[in-house]
C-alpha atoms as a PDB file:
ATOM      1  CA  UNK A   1     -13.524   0.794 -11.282  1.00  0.00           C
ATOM      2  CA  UNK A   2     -11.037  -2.116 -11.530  1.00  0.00           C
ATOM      3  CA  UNK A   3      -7.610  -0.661 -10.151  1.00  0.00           C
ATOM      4  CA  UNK A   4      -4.960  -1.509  -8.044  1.00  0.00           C
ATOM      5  CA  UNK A   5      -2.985   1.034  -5.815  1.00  0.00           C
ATOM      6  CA  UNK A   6       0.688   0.445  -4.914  1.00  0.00           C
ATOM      7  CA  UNK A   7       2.450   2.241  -2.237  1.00  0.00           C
ATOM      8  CA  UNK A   8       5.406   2.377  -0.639  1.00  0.00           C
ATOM      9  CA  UNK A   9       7.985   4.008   1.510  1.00  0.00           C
ATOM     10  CA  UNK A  10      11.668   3.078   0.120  1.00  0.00           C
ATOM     11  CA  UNK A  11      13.891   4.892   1.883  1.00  0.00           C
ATOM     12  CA  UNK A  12      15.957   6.178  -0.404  1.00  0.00           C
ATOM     13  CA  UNK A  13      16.082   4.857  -4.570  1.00  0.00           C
ATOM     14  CA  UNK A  14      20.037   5.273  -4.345  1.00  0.00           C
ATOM     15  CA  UNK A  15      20.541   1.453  -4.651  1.00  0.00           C
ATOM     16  CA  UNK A  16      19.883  -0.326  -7.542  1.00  0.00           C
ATOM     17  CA  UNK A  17      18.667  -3.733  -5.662  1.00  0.00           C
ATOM     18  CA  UNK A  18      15.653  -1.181  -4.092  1.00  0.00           C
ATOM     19  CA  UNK A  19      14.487  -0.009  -8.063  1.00  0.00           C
ATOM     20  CA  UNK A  20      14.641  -3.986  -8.763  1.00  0.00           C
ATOM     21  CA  UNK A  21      12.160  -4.569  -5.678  1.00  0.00           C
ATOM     22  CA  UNK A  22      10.178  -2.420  -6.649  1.00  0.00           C
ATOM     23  CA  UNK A  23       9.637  -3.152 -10.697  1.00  0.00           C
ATOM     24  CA  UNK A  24       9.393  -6.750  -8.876  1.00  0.00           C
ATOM     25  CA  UNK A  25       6.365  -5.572  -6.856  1.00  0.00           C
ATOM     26  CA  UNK A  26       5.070  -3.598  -9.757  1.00  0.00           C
ATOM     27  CA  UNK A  27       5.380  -6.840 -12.077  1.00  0.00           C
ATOM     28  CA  UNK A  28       3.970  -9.136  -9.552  1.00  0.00           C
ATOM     29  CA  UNK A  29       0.717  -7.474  -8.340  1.00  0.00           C
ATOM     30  CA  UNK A  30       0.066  -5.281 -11.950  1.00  0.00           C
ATOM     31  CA  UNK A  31      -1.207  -2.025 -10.179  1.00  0.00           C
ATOM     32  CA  UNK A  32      -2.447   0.879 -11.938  1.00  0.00           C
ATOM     33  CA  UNK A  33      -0.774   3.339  -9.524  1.00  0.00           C
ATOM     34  CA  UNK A  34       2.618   3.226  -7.302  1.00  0.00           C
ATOM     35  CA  UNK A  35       3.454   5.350  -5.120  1.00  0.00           C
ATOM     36  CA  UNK A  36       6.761   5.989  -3.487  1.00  0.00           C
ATOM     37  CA  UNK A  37       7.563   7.624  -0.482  1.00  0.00           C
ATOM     38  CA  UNK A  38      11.291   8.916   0.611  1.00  0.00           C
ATOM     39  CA  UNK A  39      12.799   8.690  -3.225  1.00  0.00           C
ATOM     40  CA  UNK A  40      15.542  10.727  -1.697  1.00  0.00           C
ATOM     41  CA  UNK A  41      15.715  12.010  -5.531  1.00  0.00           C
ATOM     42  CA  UNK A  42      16.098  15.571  -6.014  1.00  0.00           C
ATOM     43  CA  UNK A  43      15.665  14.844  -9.610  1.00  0.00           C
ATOM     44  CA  UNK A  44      12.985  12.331 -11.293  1.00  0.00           C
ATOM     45  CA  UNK A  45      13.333  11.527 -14.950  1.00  0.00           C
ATOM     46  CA  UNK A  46      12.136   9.018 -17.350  1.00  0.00           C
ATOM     47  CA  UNK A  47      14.778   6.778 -17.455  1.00  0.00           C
ATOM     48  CA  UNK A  48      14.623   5.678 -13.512  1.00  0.00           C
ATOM     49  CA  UNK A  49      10.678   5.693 -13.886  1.00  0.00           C
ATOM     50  CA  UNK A  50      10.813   3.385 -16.773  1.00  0.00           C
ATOM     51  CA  UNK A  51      13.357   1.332 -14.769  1.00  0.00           C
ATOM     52  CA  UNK A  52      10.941   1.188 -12.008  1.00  0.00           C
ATOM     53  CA  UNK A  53       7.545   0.682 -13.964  1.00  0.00           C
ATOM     54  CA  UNK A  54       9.482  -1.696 -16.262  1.00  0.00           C
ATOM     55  CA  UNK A  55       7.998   0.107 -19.407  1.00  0.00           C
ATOM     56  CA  UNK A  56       7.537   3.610 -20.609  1.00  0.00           C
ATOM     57  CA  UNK A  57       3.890   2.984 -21.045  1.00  0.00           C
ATOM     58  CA  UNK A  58       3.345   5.066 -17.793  1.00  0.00           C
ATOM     59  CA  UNK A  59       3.019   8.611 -16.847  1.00  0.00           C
ATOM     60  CA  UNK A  60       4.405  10.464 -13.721  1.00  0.00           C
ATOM     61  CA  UNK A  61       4.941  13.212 -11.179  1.00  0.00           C
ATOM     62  CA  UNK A  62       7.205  13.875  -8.119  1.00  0.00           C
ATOM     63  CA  UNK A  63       8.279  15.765  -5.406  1.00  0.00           C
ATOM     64  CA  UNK A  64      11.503  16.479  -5.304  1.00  0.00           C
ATOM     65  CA  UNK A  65      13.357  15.380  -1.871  1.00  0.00           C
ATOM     66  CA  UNK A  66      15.233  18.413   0.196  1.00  0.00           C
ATOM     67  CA  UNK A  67      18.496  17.039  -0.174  1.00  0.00           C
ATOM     68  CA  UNK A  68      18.244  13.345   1.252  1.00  0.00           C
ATOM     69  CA  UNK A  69      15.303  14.377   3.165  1.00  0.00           C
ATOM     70  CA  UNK A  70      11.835  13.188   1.533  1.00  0.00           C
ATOM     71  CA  UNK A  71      10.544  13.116  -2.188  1.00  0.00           C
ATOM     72  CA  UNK A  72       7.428  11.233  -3.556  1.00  0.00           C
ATOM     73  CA  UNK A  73       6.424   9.389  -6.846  1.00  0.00           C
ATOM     74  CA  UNK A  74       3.441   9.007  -8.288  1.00  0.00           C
ATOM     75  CA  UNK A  75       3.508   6.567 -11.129  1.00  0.00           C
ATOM     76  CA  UNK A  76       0.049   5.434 -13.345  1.00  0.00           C
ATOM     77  CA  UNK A  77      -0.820   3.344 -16.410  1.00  0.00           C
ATOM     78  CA  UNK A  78      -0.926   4.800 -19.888  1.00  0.00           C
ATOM     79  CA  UNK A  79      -4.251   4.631 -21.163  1.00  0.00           C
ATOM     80  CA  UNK A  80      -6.042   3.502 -18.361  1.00  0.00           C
ATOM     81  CA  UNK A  81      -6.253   7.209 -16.717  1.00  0.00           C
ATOM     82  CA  UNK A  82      -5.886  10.673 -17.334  1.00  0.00           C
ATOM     83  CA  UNK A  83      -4.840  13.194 -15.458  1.00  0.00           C
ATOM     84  CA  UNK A  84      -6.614  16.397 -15.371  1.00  0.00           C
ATOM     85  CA  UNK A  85      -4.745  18.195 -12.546  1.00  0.00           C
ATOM     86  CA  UNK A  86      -2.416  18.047  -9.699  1.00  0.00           C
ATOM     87  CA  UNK A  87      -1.244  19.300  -6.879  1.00  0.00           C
ATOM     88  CA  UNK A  88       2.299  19.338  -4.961  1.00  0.00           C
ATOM     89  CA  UNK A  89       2.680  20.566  -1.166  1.00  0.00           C
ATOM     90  CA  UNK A  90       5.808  19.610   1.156  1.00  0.00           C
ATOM     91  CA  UNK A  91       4.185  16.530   2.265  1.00  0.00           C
ATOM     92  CA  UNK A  92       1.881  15.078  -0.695  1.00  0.00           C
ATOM     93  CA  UNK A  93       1.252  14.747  -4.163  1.00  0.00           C
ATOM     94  CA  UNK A  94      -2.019  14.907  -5.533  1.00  0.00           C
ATOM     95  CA  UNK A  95      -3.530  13.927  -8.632  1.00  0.00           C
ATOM     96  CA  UNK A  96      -7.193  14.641 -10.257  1.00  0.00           C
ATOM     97  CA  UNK A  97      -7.708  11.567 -12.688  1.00  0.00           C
ATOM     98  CA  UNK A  98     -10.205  10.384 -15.326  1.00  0.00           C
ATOM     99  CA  UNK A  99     -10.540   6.940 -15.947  1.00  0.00           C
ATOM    100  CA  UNK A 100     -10.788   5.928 -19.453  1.00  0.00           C
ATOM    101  CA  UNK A 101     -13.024   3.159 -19.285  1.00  0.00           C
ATOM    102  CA  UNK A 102     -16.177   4.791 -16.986  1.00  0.00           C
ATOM    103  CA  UNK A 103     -15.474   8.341 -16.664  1.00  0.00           C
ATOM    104  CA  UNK A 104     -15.446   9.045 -13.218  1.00  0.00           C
ATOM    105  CA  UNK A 105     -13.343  11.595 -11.616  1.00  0.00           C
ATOM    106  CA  UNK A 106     -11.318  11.472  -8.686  1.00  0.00           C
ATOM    107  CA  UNK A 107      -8.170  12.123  -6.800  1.00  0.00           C
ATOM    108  CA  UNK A 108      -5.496  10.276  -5.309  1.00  0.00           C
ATOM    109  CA  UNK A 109      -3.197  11.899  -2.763  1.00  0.00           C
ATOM    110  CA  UNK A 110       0.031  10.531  -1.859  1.00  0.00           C
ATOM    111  CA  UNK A 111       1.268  11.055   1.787  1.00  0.00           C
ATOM    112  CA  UNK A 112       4.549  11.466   3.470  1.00  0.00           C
ATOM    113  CA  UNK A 113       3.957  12.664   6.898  1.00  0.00           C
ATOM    114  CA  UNK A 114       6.091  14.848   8.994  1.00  0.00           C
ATOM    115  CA  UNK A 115       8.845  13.533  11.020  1.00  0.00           C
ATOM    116  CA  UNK A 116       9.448  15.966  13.196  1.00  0.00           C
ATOM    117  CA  UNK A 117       7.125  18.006  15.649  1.00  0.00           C
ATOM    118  CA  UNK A 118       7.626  20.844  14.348  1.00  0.00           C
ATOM    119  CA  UNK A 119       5.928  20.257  11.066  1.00  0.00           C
ATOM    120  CA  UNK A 120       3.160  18.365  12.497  1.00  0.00           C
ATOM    121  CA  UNK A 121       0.262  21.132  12.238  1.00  0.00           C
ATOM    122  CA  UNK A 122       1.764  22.077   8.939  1.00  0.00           C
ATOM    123  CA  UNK A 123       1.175  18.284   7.651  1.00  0.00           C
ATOM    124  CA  UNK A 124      -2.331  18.040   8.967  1.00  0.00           C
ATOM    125  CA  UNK A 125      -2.958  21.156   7.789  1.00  0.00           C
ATOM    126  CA  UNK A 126      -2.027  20.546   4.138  1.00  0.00           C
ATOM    127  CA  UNK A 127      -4.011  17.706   4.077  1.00  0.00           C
ATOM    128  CA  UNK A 128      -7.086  19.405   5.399  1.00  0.00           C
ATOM    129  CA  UNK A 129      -6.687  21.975   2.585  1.00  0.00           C
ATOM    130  CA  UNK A 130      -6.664  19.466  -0.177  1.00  0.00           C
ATOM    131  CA  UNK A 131     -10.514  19.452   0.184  1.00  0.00           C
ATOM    132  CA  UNK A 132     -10.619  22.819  -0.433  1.00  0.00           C
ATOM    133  CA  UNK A 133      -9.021  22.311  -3.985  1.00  0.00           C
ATOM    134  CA  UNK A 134     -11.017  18.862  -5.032  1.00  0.00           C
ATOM    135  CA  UNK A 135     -14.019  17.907  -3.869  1.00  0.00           C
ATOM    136  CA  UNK A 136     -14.274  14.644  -5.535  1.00  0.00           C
ATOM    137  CA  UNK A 137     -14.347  11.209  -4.418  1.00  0.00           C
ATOM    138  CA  UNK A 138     -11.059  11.021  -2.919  1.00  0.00           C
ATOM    139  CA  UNK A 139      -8.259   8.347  -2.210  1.00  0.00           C
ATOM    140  CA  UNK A 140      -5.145   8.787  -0.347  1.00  0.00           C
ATOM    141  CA  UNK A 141      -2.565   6.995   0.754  1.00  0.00           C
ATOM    142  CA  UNK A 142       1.323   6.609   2.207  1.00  0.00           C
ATOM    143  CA  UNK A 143       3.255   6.591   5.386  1.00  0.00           C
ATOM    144  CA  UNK A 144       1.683   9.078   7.499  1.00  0.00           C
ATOM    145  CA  UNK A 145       4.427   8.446  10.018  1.00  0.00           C
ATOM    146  CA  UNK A 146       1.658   8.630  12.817  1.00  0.00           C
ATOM    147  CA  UNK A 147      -0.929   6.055  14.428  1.00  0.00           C
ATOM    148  CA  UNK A 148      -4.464   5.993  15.068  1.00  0.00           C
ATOM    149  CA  UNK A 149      -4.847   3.202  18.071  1.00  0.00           C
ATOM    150  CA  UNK A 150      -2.299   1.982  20.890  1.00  0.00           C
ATOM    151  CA  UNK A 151      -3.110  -1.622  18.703  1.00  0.00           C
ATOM    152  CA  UNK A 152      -0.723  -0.252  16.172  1.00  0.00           C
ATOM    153  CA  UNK A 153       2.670  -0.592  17.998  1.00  0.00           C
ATOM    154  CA  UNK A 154       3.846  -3.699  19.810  1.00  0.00           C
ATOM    155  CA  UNK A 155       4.925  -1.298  22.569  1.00  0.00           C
ATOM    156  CA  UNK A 156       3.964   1.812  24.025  1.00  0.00           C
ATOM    157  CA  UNK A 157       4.667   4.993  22.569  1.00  0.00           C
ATOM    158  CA  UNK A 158       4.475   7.724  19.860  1.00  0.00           C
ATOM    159  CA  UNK A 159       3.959  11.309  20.086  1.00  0.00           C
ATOM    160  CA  UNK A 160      -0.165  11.270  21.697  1.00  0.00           C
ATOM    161  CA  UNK A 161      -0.706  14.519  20.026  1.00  0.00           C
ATOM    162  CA  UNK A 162       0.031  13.696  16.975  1.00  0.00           C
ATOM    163  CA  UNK A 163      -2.001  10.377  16.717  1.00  0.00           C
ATOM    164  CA  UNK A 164      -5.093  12.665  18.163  1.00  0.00           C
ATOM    165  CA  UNK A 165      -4.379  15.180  15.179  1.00  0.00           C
ATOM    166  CA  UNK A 166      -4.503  12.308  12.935  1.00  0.00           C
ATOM    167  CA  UNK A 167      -8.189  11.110  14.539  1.00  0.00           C
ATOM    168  CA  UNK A 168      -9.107  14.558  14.338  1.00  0.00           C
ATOM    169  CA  UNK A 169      -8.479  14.738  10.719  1.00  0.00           C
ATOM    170  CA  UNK A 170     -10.338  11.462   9.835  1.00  0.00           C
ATOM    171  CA  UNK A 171     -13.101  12.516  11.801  1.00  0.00           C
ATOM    172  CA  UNK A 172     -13.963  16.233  10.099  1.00  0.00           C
ATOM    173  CA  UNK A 173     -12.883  14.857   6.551  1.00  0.00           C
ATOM    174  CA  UNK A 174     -14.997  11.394   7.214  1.00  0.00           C
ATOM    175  CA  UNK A 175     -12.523   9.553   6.110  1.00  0.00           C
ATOM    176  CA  UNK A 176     -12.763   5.695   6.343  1.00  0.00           C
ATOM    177  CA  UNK A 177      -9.633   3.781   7.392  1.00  0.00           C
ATOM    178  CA  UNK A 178     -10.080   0.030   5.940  1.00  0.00           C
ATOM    179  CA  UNK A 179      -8.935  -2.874   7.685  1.00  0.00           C
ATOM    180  CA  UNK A 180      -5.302  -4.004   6.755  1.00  0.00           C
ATOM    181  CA  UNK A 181      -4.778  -8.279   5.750  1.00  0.00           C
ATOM    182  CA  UNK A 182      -1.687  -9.501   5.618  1.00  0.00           C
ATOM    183  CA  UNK A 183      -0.521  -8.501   9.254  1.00  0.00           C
ATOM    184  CA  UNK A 184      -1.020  -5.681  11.452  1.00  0.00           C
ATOM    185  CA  UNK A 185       1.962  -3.000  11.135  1.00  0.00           C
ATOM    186  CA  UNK A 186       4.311  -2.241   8.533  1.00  0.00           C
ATOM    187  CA  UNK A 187       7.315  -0.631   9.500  1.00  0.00           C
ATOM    188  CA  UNK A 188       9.907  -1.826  11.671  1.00  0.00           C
ATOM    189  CA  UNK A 189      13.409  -0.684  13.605  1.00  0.00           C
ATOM    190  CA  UNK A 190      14.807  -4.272  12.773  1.00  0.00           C
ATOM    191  CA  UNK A 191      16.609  -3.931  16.077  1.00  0.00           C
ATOM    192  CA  UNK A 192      16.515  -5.281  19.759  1.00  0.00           C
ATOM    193  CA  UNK A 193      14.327  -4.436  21.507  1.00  0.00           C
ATOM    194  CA  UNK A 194      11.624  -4.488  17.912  1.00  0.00           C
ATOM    195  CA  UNK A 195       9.428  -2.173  17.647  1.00  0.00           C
ATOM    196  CA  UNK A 196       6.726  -2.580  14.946  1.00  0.00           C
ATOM    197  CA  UNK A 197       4.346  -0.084  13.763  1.00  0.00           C
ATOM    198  CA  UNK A 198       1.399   1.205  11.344  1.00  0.00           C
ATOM    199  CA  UNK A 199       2.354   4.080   9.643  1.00  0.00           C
ATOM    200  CA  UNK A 200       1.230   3.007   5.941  1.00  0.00           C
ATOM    201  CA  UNK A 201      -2.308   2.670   5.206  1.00  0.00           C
ATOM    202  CA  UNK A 202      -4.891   3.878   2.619  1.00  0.00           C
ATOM    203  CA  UNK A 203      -7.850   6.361   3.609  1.00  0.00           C
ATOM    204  CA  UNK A 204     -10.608   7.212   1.411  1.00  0.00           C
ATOM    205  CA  UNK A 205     -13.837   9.378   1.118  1.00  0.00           C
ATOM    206  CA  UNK A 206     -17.838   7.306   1.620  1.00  0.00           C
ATOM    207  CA  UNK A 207     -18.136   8.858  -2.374  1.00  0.00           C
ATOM    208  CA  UNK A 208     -15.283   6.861  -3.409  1.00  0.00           C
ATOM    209  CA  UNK A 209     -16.473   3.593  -1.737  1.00  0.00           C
ATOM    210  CA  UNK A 210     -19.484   4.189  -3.258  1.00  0.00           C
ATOM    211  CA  UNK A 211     -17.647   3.331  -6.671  1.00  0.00           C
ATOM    212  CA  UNK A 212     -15.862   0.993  -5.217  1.00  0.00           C
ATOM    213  CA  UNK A 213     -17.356  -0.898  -2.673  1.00  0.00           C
ATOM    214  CA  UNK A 214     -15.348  -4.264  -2.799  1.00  0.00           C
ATOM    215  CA  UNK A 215     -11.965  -3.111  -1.391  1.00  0.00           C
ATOM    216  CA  UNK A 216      -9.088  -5.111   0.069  1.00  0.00           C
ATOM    217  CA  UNK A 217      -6.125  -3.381   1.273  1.00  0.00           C
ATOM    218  CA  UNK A 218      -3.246  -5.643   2.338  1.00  0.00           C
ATOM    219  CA  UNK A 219       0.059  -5.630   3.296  1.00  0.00           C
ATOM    220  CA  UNK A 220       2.725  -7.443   1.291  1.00  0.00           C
ATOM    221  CA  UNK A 221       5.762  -9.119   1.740  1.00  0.00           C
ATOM    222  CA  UNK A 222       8.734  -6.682   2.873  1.00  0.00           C
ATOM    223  CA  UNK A 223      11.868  -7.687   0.829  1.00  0.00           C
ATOM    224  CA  UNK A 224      13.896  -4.299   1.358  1.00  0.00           C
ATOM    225  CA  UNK A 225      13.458  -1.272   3.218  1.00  0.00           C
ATOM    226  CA  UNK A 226      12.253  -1.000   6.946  1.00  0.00           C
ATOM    227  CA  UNK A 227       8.627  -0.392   5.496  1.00  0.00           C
ATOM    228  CA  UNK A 228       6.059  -2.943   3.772  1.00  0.00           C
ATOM    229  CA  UNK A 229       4.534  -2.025   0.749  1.00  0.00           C
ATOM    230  CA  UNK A 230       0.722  -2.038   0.665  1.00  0.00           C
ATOM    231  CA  UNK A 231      -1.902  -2.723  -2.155  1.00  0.00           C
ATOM    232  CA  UNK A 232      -5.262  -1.509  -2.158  1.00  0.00           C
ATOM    233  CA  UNK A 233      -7.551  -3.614  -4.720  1.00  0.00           C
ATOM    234  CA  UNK A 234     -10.461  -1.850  -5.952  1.00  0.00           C
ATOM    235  CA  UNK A 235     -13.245  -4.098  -7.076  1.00  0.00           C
ATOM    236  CA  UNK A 236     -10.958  -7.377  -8.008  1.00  0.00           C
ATOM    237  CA  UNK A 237     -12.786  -9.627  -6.705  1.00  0.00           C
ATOM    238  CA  UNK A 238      -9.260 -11.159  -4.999  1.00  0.00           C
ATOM    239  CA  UNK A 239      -9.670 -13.260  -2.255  1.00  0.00           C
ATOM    240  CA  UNK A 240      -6.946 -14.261   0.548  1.00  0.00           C
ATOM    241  CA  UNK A 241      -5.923 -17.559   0.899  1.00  0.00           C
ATOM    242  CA  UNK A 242      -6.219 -18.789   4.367  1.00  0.00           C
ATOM    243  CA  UNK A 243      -2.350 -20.121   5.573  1.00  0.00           C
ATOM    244  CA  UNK A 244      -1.888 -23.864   5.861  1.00  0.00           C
ATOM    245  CA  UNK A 245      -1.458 -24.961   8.798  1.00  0.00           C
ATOM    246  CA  UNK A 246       0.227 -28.174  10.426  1.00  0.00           C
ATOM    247  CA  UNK A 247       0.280 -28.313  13.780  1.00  0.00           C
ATOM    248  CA  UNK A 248       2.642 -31.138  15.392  1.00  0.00           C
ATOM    249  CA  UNK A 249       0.422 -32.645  17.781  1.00  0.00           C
ATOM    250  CA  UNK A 250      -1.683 -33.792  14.630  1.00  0.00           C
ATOM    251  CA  UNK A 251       1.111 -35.930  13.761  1.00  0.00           C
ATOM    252  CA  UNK A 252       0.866 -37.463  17.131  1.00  0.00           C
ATOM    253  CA  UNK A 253      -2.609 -38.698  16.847  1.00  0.00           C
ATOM    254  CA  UNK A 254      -3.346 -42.238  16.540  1.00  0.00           C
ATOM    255  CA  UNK A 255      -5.583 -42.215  13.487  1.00  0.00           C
ATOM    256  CA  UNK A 256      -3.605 -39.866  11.344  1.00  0.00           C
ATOM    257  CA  UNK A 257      -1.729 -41.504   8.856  1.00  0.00           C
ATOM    258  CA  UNK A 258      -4.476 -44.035   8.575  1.00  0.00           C
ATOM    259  CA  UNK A 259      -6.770 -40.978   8.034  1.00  0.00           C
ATOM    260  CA  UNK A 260      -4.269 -39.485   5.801  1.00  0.00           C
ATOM    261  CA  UNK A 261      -4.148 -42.417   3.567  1.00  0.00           C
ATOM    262  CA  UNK A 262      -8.284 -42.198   3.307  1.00  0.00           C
ATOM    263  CA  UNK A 263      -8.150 -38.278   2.065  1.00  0.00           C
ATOM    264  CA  UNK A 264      -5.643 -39.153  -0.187  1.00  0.00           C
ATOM    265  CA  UNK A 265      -7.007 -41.756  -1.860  1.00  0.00           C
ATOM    266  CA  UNK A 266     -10.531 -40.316  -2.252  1.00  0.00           C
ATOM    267  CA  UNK A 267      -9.226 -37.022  -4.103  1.00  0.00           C
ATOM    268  CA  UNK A 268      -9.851 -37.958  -7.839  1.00  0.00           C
ATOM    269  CA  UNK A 269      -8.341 -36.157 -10.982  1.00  0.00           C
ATOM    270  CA  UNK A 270      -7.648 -36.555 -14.009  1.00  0.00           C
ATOM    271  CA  UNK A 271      -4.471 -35.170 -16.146  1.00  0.00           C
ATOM    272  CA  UNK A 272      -0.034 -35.304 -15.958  1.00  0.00           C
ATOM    273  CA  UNK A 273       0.640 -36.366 -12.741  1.00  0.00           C
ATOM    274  CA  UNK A 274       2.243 -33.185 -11.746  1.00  0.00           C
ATOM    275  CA  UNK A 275      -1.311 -31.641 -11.931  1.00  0.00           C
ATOM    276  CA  UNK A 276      -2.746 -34.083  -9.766  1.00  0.00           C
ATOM    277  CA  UNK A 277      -0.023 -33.994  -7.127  1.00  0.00           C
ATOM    278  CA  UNK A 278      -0.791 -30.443  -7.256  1.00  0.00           C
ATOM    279  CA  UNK A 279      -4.488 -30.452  -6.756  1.00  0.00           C
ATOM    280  CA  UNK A 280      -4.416 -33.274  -4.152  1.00  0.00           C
ATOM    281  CA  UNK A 281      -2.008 -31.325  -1.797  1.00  0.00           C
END
């Protein structure tokens, strides 16, 4: 399986600059699903979805927000799965799919955890009893406003029961929590004193791995919202590109430029000059 999974808390789809990031994300990393968290929409149709997907060739579902509070899309390619079933509770979405191309069967849940203490056990709880509708390889993902490790602010804090509900959960589901590249937390207060934290991520089952055993999940570049969006790449073979680095004290050395003037000279290749400027830098 060859897919790429979107997903995103927006905060609200009431501005039209936050439906343009997010067809931008959508055209720039080509996913097969997107998923948004907080639409804020009480009502989903198919002109804002094509607006966001940037075709009609898609298909949909949602949960409607409670006013201003909530809502979730769940947005896939045409033709590249089927779904067979799903599922809405107050704090997911969840879809049984088919893929086209290899026939295998799974489901992807979309998550958008409880804010407020009160609904904790009631969010845990919902997500427990999703394995008691599906029992096939299963992927979910979203902002499960909660932590797993004191790694996952940049200061101390967070309600300690709910982060040990959320371990608890992982741990009688088996659920496997990948590594995140691209930066360690993805939502921020944007205010002084910053706090930063992980509440995004994708989870998944060992029997979905097992299809898809070359995953990256990553963070992206946040251009609205307080939260980042996240990809998960199933079996794409991408790789990361290490950052260039220049650090100043290089400059500094004796032998640089001389040495700088060697590398230059020895890269060799052949085309407009533009192309070559490229490849030698």
């Amino acid at each position: 399986m060859d897919h790429k999974s979107l997903s995103w808390n927006i905060r609200g789809l009431g501005q039209c600059n936050k439906i343009v990031a997010i067809r931008n994300a959508i055209l720039k990393n080509n996913p097969t699903i997107c998923t948004i968290q907080e639409s804020k929409r009480e009502i989903v149709d198919d002109s804002l979805i094509q607006s966001l997907w940037g075709s009609n060739r898609c298909n949909y579902v949602y949960l409607a927000s409670v006013g201003a509070f909530g809502g979730i899309i769940v947005i896939w390619k045409d033709g590249i799965l089927v779904m067979e079933d799903h599922l809405l509770e107050a704090f997911y979405v969840s879809v049984k799919f088919h893929n086209v191309v290899d026939d295998f069967v799974w489901v992807f849940t979309s998550v958008y955890g409880a804010s407020y203490d009160v609904y904790y056990n009631q969010f845990w709880q919902e997500l427990r009893d999703v394995r008691v509708y599906y029992d096939e390889p299963w992927l979910l993902g979203g902002d499960f406003n909660a932590i797993l490790a004191d790694d996952e602010r940049n200061v101390p804090g967070g309600a300690v029961a709910n982060r040990k509900s959320f371990k608890a959960l992982i741990n009688r589901l088996s659920l496997i929590d990948l590594t995140m590249a691209g930066g360690r937390f993805t939502w921020t207060n944007s205010q002084q004193p910053l706090i930063l934290i992980r509440l995004d991520r994708f989870l998944l089952c060992p029997n979905f791995q097992v299809h898809c055993p070359a995953l990256l999940q990553m963070r992206l570049r946040r251009p609205i919202s307080d939260h980042t969006p996240i990809l998960l790449c199933c079996n794409s073979n991408e790789n990361l590109r290490a950052p260039f680095r220049l650090y100043n004290f290089i400059l500094n050395h004796p032998d640089f430029l001389n040495n700088l003037k060697i590398w230059w000279m020895n890269l060799n290749f052949s085309g407009k000059p533009s192309y070559i400027f490229a490849k030698k830098l």
